[in-house]
C-alpha atoms as a PDB file:
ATOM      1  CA  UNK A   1      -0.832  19.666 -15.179  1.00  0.00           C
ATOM      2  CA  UNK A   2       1.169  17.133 -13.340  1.00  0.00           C
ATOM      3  CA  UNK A   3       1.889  17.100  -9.602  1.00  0.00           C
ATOM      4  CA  UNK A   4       3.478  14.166  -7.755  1.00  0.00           C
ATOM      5  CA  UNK A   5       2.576  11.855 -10.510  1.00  0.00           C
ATOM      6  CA  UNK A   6      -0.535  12.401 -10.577  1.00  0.00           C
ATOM      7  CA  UNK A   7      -2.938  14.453 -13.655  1.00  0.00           C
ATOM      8  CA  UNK A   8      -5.356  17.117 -12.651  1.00  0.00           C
ATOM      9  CA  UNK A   9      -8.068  15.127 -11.911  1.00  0.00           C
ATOM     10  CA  UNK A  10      -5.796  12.309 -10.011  1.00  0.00           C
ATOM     11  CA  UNK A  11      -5.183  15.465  -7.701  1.00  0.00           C
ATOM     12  CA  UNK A  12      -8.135  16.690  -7.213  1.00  0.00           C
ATOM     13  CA  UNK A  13     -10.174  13.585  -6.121  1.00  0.00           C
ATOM     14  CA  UNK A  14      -6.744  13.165  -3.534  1.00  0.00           C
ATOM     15  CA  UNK A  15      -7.450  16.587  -2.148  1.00  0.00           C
ATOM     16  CA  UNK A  16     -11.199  15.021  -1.571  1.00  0.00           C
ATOM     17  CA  UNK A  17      -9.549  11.559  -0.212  1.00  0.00           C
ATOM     18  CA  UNK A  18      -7.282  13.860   2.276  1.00  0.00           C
ATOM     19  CA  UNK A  19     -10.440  15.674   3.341  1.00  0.00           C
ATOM     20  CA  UNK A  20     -11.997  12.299   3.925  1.00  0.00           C
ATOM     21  CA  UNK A  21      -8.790  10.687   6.026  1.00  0.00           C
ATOM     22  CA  UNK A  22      -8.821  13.721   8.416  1.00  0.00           C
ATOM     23  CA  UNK A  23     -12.716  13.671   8.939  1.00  0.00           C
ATOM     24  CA  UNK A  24     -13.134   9.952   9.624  1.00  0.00           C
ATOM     25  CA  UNK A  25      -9.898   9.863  11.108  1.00  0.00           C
ATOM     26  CA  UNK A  26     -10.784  11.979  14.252  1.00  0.00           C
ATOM     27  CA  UNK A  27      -8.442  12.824  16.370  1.00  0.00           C
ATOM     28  CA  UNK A  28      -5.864  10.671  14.453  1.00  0.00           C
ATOM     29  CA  UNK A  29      -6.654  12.056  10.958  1.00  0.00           C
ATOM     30  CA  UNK A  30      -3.549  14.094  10.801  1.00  0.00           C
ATOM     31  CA  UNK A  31      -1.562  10.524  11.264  1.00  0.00           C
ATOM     32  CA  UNK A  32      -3.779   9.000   8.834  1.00  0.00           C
ATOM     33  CA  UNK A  33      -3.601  11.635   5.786  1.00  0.00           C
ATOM     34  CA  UNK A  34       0.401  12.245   6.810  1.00  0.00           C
ATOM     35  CA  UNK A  35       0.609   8.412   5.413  1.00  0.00           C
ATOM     36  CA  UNK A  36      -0.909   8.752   2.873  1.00  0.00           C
ATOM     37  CA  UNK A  37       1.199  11.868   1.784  1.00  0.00           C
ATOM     38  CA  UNK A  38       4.178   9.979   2.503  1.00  0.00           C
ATOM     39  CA  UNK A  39       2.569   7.211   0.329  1.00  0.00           C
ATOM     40  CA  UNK A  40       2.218   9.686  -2.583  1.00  0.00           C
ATOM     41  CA  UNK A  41       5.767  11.193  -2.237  1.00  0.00           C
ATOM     42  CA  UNK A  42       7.676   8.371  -2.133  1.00  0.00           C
ATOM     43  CA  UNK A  43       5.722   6.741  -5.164  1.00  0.00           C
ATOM     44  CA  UNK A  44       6.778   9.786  -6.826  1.00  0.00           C
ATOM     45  CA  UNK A  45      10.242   9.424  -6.103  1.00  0.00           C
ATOM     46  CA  UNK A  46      10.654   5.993  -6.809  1.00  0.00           C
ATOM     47  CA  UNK A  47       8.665   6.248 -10.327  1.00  0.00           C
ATOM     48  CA  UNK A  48      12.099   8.391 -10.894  1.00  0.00           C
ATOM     49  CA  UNK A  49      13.868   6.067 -10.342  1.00  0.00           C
ATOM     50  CA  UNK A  50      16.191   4.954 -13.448  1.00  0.00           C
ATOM     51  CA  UNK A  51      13.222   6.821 -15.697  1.00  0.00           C
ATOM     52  CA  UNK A  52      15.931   7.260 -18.313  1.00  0.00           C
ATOM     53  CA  UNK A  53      16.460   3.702 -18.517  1.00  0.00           C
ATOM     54  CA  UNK A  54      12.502   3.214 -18.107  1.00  0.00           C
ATOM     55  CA  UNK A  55      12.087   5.066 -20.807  1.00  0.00           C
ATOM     56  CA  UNK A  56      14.278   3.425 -23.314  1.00  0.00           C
ATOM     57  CA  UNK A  57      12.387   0.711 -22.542  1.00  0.00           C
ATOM     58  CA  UNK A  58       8.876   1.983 -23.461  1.00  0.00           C
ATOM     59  CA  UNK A  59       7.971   1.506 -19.651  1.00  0.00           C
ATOM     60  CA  UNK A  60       7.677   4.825 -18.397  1.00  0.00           C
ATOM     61  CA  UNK A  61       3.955   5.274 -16.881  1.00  0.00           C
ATOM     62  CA  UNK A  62       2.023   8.154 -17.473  1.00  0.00           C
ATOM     63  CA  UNK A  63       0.513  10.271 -15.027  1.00  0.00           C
ATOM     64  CA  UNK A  64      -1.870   8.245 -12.541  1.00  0.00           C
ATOM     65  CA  UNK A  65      -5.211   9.847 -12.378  1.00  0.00           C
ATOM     66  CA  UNK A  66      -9.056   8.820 -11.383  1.00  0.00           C
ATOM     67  CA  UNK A  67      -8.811   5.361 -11.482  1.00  0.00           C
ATOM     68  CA  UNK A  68      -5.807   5.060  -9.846  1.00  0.00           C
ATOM     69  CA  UNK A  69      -6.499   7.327  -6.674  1.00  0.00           C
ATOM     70  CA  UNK A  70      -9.147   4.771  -6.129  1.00  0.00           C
ATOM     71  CA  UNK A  71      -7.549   1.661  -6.852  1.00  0.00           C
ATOM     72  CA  UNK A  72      -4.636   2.700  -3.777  1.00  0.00           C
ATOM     73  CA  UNK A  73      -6.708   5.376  -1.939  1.00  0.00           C
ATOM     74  CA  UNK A  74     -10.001   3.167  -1.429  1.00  0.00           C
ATOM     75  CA  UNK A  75      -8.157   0.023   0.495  1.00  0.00           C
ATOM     76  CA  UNK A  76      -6.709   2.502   3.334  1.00  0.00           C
ATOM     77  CA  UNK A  77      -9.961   5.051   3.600  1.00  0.00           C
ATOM     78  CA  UNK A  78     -11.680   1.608   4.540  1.00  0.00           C
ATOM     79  CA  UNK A  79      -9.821   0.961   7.191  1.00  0.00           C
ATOM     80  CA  UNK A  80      -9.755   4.720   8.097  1.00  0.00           C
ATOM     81  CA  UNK A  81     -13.771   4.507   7.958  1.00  0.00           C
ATOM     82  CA  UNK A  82     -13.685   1.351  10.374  1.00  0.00           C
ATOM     83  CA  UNK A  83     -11.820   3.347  12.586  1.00  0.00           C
ATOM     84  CA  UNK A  84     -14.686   5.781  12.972  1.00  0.00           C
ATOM     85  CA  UNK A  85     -17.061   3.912  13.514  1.00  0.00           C
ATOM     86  CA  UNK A  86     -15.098   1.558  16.322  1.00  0.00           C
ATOM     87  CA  UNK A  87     -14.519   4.739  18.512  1.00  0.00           C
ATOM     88  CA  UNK A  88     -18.209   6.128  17.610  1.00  0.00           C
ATOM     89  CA  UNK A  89     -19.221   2.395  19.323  1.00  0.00           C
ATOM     90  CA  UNK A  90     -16.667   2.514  21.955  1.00  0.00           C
ATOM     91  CA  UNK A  91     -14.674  -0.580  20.841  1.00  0.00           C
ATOM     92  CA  UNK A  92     -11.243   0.721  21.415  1.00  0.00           C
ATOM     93  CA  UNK A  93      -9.912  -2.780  20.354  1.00  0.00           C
ATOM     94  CA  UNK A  94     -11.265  -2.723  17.278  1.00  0.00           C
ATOM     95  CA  UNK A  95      -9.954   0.786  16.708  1.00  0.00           C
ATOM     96  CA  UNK A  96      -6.904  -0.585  17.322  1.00  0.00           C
ATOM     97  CA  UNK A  97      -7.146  -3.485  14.579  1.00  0.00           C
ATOM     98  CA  UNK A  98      -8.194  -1.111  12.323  1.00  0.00           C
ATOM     99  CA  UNK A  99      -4.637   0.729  12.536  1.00  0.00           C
ATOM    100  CA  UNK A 100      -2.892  -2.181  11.954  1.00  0.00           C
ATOM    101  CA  UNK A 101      -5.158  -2.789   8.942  1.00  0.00           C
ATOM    102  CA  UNK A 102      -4.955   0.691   7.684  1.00  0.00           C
ATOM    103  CA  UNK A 103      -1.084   0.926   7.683  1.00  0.00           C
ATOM    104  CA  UNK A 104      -0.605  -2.809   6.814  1.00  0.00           C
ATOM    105  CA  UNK A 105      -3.117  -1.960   3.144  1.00  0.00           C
ATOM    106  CA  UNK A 106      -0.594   0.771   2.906  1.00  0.00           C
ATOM    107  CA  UNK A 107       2.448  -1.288   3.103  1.00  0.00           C
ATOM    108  CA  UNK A 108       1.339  -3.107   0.621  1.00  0.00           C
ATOM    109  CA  UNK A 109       0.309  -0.448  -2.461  1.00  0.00           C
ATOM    110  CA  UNK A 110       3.584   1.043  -1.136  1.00  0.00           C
ATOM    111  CA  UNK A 111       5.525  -2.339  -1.865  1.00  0.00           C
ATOM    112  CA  UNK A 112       3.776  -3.245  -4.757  1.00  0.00           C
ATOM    113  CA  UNK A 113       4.568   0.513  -5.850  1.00  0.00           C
ATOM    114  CA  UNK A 114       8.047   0.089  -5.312  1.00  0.00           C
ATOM    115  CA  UNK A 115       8.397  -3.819  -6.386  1.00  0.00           C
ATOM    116  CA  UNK A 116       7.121  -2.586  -9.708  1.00  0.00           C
ATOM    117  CA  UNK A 117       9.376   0.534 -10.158  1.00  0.00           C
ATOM    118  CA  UNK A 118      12.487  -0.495  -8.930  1.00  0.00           C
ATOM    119  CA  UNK A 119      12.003  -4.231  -9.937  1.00  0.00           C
ATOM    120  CA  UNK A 120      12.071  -3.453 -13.937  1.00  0.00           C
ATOM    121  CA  UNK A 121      15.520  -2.219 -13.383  1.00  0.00           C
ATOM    122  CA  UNK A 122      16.443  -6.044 -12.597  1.00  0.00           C
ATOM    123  CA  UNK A 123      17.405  -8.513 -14.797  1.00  0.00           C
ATOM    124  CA  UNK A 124      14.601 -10.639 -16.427  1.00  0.00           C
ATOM    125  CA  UNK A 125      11.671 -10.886 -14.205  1.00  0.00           C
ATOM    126  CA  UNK A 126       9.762 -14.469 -14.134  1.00  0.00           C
ATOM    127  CA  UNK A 127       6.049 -15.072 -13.788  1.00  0.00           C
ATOM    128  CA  UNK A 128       5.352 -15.691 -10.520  1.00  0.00           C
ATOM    129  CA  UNK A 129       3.199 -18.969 -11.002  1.00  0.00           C
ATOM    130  CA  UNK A 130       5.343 -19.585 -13.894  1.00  0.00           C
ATOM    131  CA  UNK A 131       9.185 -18.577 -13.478  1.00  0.00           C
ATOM    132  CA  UNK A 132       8.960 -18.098 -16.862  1.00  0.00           C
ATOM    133  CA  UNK A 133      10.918 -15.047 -17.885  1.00  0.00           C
ATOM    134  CA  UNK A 134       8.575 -12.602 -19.332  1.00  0.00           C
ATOM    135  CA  UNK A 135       9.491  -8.685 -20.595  1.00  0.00           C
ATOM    136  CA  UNK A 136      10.051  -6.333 -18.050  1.00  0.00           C
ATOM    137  CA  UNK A 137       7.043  -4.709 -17.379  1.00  0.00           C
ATOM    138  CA  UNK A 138       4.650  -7.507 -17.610  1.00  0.00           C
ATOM    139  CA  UNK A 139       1.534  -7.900 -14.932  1.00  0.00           C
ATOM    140  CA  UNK A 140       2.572 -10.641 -12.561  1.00  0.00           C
ATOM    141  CA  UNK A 141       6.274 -10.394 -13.212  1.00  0.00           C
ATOM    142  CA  UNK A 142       8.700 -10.683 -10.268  1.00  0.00           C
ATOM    143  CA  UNK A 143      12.329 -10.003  -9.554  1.00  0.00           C
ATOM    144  CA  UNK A 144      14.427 -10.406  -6.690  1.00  0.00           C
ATOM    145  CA  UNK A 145      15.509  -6.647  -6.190  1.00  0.00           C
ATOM    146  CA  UNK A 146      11.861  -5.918  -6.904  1.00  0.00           C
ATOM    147  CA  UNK A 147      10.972  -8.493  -4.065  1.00  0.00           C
ATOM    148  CA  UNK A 148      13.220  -7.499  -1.655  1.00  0.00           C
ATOM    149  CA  UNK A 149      12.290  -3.749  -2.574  1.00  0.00           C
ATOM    150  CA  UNK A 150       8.494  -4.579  -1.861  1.00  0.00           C
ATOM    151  CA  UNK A 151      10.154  -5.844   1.574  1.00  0.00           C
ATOM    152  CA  UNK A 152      11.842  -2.367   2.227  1.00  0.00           C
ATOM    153  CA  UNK A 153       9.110  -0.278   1.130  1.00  0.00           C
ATOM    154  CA  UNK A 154       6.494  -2.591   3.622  1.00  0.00           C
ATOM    155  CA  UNK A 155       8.638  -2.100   6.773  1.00  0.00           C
ATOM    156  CA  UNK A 156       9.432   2.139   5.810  1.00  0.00           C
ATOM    157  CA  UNK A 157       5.651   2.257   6.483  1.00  0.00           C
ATOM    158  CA  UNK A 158       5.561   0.540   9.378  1.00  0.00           C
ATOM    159  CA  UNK A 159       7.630   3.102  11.246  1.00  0.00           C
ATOM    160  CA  UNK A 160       4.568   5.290  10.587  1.00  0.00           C
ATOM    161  CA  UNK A 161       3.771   3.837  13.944  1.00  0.00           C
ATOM    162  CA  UNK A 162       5.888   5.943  15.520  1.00  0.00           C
ATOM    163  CA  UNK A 163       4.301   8.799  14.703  1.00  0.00           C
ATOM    164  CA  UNK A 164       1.653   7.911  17.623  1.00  0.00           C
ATOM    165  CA  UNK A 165       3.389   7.051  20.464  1.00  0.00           C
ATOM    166  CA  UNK A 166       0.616   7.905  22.844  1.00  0.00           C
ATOM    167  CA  UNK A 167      -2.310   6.074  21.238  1.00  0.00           C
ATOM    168  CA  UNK A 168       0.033   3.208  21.191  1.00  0.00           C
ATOM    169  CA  UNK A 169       0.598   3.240  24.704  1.00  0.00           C
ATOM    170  CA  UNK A 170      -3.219   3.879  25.279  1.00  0.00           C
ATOM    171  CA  UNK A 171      -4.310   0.859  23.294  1.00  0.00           C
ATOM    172  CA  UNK A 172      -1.206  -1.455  24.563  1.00  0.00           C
ATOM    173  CA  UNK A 173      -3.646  -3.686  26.446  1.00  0.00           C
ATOM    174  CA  UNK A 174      -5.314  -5.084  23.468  1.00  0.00           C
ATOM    175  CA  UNK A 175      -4.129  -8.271  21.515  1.00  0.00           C
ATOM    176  CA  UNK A 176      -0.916  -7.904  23.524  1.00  0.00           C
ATOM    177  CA  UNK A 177      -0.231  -5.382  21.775  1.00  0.00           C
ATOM    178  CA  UNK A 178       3.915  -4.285  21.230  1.00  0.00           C
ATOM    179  CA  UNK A 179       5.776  -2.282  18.822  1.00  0.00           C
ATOM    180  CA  UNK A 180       7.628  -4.662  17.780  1.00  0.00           C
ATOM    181  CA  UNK A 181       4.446  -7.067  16.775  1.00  0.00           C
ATOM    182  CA  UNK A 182       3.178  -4.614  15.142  1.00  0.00           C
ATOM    183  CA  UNK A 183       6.388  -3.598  12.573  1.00  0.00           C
ATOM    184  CA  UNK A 184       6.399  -7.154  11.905  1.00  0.00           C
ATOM    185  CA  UNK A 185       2.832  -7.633  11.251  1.00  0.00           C
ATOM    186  CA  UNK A 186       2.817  -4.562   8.985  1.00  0.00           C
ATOM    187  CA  UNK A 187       5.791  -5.512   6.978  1.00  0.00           C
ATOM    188  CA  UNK A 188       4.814  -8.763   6.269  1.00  0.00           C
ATOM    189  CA  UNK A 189       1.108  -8.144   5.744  1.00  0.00           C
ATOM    190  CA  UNK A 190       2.129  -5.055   3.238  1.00  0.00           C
ATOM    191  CA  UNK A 191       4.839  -8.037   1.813  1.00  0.00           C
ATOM    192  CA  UNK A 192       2.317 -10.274   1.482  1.00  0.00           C
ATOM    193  CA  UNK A 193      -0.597  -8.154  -0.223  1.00  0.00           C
ATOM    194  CA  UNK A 194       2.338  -6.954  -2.827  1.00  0.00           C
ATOM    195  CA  UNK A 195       2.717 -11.069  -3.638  1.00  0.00           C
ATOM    196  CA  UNK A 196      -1.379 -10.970  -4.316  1.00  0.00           C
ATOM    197  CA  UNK A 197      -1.162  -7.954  -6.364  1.00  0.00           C
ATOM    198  CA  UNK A 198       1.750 -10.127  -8.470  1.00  0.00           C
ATOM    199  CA  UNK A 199      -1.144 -13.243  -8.343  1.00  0.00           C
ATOM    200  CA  UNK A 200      -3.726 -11.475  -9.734  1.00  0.00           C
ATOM    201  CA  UNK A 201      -1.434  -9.678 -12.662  1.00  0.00           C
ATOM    202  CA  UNK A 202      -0.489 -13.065 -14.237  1.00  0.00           C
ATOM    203  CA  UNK A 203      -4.692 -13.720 -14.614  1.00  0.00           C
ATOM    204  CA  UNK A 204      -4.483  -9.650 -15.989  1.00  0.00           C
ATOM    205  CA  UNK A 205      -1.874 -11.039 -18.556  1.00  0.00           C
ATOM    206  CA  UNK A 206      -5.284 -13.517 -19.507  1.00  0.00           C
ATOM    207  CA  UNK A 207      -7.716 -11.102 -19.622  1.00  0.00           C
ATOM    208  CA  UNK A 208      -8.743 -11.279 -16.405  1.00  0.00           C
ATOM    209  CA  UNK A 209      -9.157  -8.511 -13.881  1.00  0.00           C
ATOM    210  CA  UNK A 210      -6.547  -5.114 -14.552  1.00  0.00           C
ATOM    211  CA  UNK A 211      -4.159  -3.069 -12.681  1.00  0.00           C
ATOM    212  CA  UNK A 212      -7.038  -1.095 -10.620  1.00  0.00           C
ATOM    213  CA  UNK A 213      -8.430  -4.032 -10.020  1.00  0.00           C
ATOM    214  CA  UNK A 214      -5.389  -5.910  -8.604  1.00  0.00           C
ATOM    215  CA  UNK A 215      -4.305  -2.554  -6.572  1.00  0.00           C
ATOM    216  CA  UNK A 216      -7.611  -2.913  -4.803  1.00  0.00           C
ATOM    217  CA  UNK A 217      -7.498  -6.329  -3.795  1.00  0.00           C
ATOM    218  CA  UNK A 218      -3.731  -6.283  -2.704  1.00  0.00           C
ATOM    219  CA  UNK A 219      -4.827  -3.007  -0.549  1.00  0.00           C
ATOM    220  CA  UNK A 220      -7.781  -4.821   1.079  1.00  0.00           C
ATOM    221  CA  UNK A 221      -6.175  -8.319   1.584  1.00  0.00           C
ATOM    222  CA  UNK A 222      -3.266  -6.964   2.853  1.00  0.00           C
ATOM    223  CA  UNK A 223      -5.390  -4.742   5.658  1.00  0.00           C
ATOM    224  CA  UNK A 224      -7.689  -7.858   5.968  1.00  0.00           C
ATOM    225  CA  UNK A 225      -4.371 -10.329   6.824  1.00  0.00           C
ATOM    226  CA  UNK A 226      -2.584  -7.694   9.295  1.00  0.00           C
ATOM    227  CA  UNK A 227      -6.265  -7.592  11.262  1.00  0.00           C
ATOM    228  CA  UNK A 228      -6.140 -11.569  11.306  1.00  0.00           C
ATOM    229  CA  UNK A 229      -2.301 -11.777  12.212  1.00  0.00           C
ATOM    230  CA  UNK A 230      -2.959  -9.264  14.892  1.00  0.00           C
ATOM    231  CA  UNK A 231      -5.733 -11.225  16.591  1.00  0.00           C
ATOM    232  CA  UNK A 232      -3.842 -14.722  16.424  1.00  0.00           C
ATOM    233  CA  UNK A 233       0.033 -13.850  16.762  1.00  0.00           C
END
């Protein structure tokens, strides 16, 4: 069984990660778990994306399952769980932050999702330390429509912010907080975790670390830099 991408266990443990957004999501759970659908749909889509092509050459993925529903699910149900506890202590600010951090982890799985899967349909992609060309498909590769597809992918999720125009408005006091900060911070916080997740696959390609591994990290950094960008900027 197959749904989305994902195997039967995959789906299973993201029914129990939905369950888990809307819970410690409160009163903005539906906003949280509606990302993270639109996460999971558009990954699907894009994995689609030239899979005849993919396919001839012997890059096609198969299904994602356990490991991978925690590698991208665990960065934004942090950030989620943060969330809780801010409003259960009455720190609205930090509530705040911690919406920036959840959608800027998920700008970056979503970029790094999309850098990957539209990227291999580039010409030769170049280590990223490197520029050496290296075979499509290779942990720490880059290309420029893969780059600039990370960059598209990062800002889509951004606009999730729209979805909650009146807890925007509510928390516009903190940070000097505006829209328009906030797509920016997302995009290039989700931009910039998607360039980690690219660091830490050319030390995969040496044995060090994997792909969950690397997901994780880009998730957490990328929540970890919006927070910090949000407090400075």
């Amino acid at each position: 069984m197959e749904f989305l991408t994902l195997n039967l266990k995959g789906v299973v443990l993201a029914v129990v990660f939905g369950l888990a957004f809307l819970y410690f999501g409160l009163g903005l759970g539906p906003f949280f778990l509606i990302g993270m659908i639109v996460f999971l749909a558009l990954s699907s889509a894009v994995t689609h994306v030239g899979i005849t092509r993919k396919r001839g050459l012997g890059i096609e993925q198969d299904p994602r399952g356990v490991w991978n529903v925690l590698a991208n699910g665990l960065p934004p149900l942090i950030m989620v769980v943060l969330f809780y506890f801010a409003l259960l202590w009455g720190s609205e600010g930090l509530a705040l932050l911690s919406i920036i951090g959840f959608l800027s982890s998920l700008a970056a799985i979503m970029a790094d999702k999309f850098g990957s899967e539209i990227g291999v349909l580039d010409g030769k992609p170049k280590m990223i330390f490197t520029l050496d060309e290296v075979k499509k498909g290779t942990s720490g590769g880059i290309t420029e429509l893969g780059l600039f597809a990370g960059i598209c992918a990062a800002f889509i999720i951004s606009l999730l912010l729209l979805l909650i125009p009146g807890h925007i408005t509510a928390l516009s006091g903190y940070y000097g907080f505006s829209l328009e900060k906030a797509v920016l911070i997302i995009t290039v916080s989700g931009f910039a975790g998607s360039i980690i997740d690219s660091i830490l696959g050319y030390y995969e390609e040496r044995g060090i670390g994997n792909k969950f591994t690397s997901n994780f990290a880009c998730g957490i950094a990328a929540g970890l830099i919006g927070m910090l960008l949000f407090i400075i900027l």
